[in-house]
C-alpha atoms as a PDB file:
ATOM      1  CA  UNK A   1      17.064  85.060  43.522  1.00  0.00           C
ATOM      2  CA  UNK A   2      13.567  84.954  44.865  1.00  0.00           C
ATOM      3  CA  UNK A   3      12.788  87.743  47.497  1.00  0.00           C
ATOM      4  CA  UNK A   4      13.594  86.557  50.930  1.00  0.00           C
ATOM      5  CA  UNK A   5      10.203  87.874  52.037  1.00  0.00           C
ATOM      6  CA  UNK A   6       8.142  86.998  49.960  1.00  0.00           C
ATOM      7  CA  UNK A   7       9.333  83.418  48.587  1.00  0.00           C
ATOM      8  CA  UNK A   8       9.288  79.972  49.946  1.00  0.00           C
ATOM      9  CA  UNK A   9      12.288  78.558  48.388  1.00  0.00           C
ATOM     10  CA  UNK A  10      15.588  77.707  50.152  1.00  0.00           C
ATOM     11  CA  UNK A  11      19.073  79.230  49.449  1.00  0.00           C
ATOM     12  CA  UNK A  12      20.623  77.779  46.015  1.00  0.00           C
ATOM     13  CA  UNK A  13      24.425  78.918  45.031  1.00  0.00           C
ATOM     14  CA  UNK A  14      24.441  81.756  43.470  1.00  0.00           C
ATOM     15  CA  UNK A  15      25.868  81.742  39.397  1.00  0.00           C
ATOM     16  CA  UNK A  16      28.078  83.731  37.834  1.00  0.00           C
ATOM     17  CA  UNK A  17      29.631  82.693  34.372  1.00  0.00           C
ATOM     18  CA  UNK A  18      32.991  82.267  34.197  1.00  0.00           C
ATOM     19  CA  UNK A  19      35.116  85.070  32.924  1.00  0.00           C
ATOM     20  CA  UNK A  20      32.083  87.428  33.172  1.00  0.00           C
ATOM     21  CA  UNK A  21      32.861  90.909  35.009  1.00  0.00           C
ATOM     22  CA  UNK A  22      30.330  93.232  37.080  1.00  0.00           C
ATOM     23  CA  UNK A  23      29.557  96.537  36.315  1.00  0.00           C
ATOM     24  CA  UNK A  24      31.081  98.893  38.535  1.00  0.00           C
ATOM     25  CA  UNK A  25      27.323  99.668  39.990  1.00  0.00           C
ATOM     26  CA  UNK A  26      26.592  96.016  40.866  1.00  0.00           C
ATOM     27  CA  UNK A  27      30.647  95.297  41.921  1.00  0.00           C
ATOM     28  CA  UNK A  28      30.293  98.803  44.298  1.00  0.00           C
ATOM     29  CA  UNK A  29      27.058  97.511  45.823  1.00  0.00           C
ATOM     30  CA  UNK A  30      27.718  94.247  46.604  1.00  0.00           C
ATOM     31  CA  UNK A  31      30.476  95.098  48.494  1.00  0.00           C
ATOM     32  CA  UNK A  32      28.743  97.492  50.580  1.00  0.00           C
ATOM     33  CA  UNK A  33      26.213  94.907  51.053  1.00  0.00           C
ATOM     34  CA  UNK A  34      28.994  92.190  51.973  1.00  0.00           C
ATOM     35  CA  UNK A  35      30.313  95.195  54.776  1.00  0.00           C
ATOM     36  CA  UNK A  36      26.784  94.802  56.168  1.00  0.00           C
ATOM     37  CA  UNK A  37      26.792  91.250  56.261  1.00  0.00           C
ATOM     38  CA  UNK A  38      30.076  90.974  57.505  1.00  0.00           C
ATOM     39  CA  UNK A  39      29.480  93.462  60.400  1.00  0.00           C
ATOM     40  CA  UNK A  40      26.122  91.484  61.169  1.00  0.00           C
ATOM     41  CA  UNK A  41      27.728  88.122  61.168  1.00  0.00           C
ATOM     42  CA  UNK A  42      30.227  89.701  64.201  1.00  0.00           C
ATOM     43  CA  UNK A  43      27.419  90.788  66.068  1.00  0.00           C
ATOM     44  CA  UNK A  44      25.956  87.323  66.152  1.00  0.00           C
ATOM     45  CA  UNK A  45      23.140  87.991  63.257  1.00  0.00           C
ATOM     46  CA  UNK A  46      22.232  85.003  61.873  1.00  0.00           C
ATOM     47  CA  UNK A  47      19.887  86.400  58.987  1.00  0.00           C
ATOM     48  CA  UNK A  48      18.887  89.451  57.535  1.00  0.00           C
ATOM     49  CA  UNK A  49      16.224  91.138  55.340  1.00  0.00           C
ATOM     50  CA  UNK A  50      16.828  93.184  52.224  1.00  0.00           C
ATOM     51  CA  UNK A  51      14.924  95.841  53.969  1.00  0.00           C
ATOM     52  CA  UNK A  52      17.285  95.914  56.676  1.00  0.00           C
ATOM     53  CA  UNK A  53      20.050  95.748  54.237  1.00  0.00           C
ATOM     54  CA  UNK A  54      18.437  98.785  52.878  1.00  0.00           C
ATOM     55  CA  UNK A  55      18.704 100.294  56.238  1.00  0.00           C
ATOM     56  CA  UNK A  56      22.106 100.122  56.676  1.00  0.00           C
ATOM     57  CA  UNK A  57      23.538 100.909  52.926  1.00  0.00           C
ATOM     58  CA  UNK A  58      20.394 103.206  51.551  1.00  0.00           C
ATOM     59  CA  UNK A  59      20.066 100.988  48.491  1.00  0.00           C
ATOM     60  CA  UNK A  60      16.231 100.358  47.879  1.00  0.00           C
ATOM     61  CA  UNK A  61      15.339  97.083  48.974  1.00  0.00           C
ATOM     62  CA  UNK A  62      13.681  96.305  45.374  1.00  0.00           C
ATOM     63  CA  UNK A  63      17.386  97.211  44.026  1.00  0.00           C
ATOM     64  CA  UNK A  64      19.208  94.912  46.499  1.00  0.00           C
ATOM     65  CA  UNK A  65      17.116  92.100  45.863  1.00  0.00           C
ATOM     66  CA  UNK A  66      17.874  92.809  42.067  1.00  0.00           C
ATOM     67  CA  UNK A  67      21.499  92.865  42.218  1.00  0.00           C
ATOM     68  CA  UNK A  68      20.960  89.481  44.388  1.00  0.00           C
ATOM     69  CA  UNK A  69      18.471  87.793  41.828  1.00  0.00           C
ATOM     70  CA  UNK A  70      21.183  87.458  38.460  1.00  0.00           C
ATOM     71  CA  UNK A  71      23.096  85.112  40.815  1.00  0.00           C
ATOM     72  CA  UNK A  72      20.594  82.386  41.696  1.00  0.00           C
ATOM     73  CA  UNK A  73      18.019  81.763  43.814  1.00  0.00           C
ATOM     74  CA  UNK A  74      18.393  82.062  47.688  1.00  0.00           C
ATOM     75  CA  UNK A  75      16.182  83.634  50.683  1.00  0.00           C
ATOM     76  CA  UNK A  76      13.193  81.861  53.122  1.00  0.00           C
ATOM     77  CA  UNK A  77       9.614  83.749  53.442  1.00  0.00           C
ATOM     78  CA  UNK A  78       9.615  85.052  56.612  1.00  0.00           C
ATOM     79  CA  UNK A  79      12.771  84.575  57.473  1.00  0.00           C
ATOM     80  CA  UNK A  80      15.269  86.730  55.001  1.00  0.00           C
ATOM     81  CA  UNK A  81      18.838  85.766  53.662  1.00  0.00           C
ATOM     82  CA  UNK A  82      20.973  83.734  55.373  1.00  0.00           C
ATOM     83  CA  UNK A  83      24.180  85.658  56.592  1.00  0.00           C
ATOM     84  CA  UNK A  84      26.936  83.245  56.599  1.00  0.00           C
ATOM     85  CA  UNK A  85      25.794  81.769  53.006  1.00  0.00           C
ATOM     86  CA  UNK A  86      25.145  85.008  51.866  1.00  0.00           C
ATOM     87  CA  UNK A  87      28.802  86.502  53.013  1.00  0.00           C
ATOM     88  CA  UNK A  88      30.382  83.122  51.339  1.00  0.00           C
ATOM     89  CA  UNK A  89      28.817  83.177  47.862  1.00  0.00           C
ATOM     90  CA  UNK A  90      29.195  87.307  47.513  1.00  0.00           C
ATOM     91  CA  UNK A  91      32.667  87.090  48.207  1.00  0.00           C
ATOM     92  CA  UNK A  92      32.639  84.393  45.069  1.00  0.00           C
ATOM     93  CA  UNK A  93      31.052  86.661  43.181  1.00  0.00           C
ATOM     94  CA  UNK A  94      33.667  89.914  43.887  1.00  0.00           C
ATOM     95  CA  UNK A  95      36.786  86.992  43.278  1.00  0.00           C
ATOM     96  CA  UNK A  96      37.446  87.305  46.740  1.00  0.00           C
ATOM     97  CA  UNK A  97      37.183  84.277  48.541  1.00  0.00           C
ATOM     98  CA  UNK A  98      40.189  82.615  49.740  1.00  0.00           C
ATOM     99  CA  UNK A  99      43.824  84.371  51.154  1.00  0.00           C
ATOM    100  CA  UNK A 100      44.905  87.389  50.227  1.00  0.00           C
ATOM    101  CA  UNK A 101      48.174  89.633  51.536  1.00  0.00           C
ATOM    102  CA  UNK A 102      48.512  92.694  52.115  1.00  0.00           C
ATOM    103  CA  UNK A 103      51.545  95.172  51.986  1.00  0.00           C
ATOM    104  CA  UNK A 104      51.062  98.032  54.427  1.00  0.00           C
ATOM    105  CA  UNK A 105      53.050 101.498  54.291  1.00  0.00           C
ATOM    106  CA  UNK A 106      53.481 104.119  57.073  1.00  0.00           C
ATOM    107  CA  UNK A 107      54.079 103.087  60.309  1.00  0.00           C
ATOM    108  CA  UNK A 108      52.511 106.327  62.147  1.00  0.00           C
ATOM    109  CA  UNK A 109      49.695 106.458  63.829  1.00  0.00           C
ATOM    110  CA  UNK A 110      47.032 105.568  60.950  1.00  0.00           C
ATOM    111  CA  UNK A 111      49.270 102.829  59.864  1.00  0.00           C
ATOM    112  CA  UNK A 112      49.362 101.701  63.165  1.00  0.00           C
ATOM    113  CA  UNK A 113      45.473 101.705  64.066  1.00  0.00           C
ATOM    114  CA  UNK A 114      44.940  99.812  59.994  1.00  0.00           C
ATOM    115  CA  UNK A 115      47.577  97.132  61.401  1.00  0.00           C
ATOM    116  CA  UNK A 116      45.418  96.270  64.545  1.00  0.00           C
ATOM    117  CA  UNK A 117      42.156  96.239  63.560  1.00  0.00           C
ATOM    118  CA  UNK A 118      40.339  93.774  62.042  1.00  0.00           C
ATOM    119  CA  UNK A 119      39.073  95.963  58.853  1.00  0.00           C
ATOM    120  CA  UNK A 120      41.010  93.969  56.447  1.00  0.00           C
ATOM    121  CA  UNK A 121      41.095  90.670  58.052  1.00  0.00           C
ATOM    122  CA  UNK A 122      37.343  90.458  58.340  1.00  0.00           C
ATOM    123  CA  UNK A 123      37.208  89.715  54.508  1.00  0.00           C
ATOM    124  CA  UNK A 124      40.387  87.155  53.599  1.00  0.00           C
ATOM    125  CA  UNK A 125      43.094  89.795  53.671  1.00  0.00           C
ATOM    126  CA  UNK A 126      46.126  89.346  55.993  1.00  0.00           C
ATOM    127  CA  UNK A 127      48.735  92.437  56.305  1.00  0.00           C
ATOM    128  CA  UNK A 128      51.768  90.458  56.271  1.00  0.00           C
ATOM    129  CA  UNK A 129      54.322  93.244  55.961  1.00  0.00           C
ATOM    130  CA  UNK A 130      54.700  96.683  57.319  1.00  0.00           C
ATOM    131  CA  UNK A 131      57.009  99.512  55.921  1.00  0.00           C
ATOM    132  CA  UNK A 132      58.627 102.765  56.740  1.00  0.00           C
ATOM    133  CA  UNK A 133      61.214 105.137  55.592  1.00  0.00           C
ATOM    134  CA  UNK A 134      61.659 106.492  58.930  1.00  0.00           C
ATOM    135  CA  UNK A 135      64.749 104.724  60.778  1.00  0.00           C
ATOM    136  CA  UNK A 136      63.307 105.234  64.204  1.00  0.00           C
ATOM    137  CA  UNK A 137      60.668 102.800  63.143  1.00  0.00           C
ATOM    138  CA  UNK A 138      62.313 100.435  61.044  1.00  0.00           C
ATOM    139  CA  UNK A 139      62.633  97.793  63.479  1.00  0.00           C
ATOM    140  CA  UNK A 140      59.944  98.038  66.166  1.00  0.00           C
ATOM    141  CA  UNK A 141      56.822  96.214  66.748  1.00  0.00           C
ATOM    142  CA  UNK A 142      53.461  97.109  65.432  1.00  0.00           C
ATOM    143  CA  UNK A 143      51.063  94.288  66.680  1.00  0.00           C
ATOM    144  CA  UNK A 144      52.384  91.205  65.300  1.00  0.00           C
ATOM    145  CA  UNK A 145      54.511  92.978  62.511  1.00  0.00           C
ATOM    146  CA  UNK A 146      58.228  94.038  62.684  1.00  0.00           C
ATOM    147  CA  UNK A 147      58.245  97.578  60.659  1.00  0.00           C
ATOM    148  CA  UNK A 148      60.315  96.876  57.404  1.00  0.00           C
ATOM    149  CA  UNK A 149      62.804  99.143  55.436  1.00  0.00           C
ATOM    150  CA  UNK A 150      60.706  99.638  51.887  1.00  0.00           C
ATOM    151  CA  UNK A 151      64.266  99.280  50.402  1.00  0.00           C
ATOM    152  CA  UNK A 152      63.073  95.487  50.736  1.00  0.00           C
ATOM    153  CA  UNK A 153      59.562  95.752  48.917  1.00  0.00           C
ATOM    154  CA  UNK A 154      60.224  94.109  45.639  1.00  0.00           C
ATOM    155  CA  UNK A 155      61.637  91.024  47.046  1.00  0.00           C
ATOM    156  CA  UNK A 156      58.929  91.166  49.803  1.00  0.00           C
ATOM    157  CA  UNK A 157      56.189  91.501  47.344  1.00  0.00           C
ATOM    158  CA  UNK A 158      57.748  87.869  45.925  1.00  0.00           C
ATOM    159  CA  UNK A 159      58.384  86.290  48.942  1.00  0.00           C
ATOM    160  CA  UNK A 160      55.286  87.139  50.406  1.00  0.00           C
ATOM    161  CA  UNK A 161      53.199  86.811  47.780  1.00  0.00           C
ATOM    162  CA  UNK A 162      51.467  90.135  47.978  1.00  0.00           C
ATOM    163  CA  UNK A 163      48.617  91.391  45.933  1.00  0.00           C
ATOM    164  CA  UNK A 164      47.841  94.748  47.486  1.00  0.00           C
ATOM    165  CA  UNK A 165      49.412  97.830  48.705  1.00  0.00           C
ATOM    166  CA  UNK A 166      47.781  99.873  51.284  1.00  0.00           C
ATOM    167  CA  UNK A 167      49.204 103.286  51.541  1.00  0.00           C
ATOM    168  CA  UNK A 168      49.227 105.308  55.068  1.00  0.00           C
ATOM    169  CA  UNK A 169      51.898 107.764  54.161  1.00  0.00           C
ATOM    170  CA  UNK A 170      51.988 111.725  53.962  1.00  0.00           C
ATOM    171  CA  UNK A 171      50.559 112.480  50.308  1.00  0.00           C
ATOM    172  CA  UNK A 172      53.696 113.616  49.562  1.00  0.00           C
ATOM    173  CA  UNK A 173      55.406 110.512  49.751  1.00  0.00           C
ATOM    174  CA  UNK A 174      52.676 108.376  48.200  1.00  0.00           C
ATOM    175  CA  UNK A 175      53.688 108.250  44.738  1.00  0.00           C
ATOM    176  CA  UNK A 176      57.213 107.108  45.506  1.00  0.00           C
ATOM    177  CA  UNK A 177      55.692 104.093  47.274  1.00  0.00           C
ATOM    178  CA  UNK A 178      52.790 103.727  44.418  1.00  0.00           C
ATOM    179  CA  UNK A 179      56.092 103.813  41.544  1.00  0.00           C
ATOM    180  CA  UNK A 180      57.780 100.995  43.987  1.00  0.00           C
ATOM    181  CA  UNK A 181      54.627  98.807  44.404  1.00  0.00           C
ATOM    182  CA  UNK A 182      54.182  99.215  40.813  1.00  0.00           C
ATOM    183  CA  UNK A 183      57.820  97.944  39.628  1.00  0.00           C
ATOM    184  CA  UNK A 184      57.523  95.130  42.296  1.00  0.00           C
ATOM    185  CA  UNK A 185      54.203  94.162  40.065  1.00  0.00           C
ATOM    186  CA  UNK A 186      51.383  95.058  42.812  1.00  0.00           C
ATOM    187  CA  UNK A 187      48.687  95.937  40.641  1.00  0.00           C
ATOM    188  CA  UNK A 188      45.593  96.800  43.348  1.00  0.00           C
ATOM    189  CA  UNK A 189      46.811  99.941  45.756  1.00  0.00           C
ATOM    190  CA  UNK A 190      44.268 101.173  48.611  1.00  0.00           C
ATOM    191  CA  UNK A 191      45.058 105.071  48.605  1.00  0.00           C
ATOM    192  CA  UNK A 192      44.542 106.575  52.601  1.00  0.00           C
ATOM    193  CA  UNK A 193      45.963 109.949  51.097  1.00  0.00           C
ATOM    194  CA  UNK A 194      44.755 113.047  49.024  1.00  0.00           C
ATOM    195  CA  UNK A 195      47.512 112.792  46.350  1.00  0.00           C
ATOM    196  CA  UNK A 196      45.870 111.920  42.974  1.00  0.00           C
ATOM    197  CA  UNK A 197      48.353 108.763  41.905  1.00  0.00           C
ATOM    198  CA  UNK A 198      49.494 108.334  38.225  1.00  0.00           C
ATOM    199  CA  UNK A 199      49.861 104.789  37.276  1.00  0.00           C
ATOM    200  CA  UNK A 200      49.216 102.439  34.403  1.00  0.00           C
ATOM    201  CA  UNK A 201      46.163 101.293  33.210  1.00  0.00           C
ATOM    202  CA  UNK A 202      46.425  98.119  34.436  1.00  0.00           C
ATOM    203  CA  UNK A 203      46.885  98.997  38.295  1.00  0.00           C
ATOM    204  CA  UNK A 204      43.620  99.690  40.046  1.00  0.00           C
ATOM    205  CA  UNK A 205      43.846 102.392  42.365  1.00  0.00           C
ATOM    206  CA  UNK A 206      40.825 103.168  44.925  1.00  0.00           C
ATOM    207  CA  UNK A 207      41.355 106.372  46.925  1.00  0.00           C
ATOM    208  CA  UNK A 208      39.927 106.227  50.930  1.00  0.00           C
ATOM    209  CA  UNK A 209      38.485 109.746  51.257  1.00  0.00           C
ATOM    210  CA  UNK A 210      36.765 110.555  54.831  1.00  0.00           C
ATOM    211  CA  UNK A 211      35.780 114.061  52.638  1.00  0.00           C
ATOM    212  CA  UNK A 212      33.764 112.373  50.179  1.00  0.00           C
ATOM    213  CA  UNK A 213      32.358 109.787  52.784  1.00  0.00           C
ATOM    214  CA  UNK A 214      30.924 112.822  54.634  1.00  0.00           C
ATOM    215  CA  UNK A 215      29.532 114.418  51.398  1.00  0.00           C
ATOM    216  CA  UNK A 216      27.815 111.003  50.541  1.00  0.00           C
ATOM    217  CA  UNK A 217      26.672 111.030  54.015  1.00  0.00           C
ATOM    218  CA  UNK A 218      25.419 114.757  54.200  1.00  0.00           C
ATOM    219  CA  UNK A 219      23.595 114.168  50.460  1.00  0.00           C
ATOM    220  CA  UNK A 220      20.796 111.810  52.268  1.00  0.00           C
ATOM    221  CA  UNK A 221      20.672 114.523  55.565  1.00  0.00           C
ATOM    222  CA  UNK A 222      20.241 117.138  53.416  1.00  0.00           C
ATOM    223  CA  UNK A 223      17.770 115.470  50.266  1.00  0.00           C
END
């Protein structure tokens, strides 16, 4: 990829090669990068720069438009990258484009707040099912999604084709829900809790800490 500012050529798709995987360095800042985008595209942004994508994520401009340049050649002089190409072809690159379901658990008030907002939906996932072991929610409304029994997971998780579980639970009754998700054959499980999950090695688990957000936040305050 040439630099936006300070290239003349147009926007070319990027390339990946087929069966090749990211480092976790690249895959982790590319999708911070796409949560820029993504964000800027709903606030009517029709282009950005890299230096105001450094802006927003920290990453040195120099190191953005080096993660950018291995997939092809894209950006204007003077005018930056184009948002809604840019959004498409990094969502290529992180296997993401397309329709993707979701499996939410815990019907309290985080659960509730994840089911109407738009964090998912923003980038191809769709929470299509909603469950809870508490009998005074089985049953009601959240949004557009009746709360399920999880006694009904596995044959949700094939009906529904779902690919992810999203856990809003008390820690202490994640695991129980990570062990079902796992035995339905969920293999990708976004973690809202503190418990530290055991599961195989092929079931990707990434862990939503607001502690360790702060810490990364308070390292650039404080440096």
């Amino acid at each position: 990829m040439a630099n936006p500012t300070g290239s003349g050529q147009e926007e070319n798709s990027l390339l990946i090669a087929e069966g090749e995987r990211l480092s976790l360095g690249v895959a982790a800042r590319l999708s911070r990068y796409l949560q820029v985008l993504t964000q800027a595209r709903k606030m009517g942004r029709e282009t950005i720069s890299s230096q105001e994508l450094s802006e927003y994520t920290h990453i040195n401009p120099t190191q953005i438009r080096r993660d950018l340049s291995g997939f092809g050649k894209f950006g204007k002089r003077g005018v930056g990258y184009r948002i809604e190409f840019l959004v498409e072809e990094i969502r290529k690159i992180l296997r993401t484009a397309g329709h993707h379901n979701i499996a939410l658990f815990g019907a309290g008030k985080l659960g509730e707040a994840i089911a109407n907002s738009d964090v998912f939906a923003d980038h191809g996932f769709e929470i299509v099912a909603l469950f809870d072991v508490d009998p005074a929610r089985i049953g009601k409304k959240v949004g557009a999604l009746t709360v399920r029994d999880i006694s009904g997971l596995k044959e949700a998780v094939k009906l529904d084709q779902i690919v992810v579980g999203v856990l809003a639970v008390p820690s202490a009754a994640a695991q129980s829900v990570t062990d079902g998700l796992v035995e339905a054959g969920v293999t990708v499980i976004f973690n809202y809790t503190e418990q530290l999950l055991q599961v195989p090695p092929e079931v990707n688990v990434h862990t939503s800490s607001p502690a360790a957000d702060l810490l990364y936040a308070l390292y650039f305050y404080l440096s």
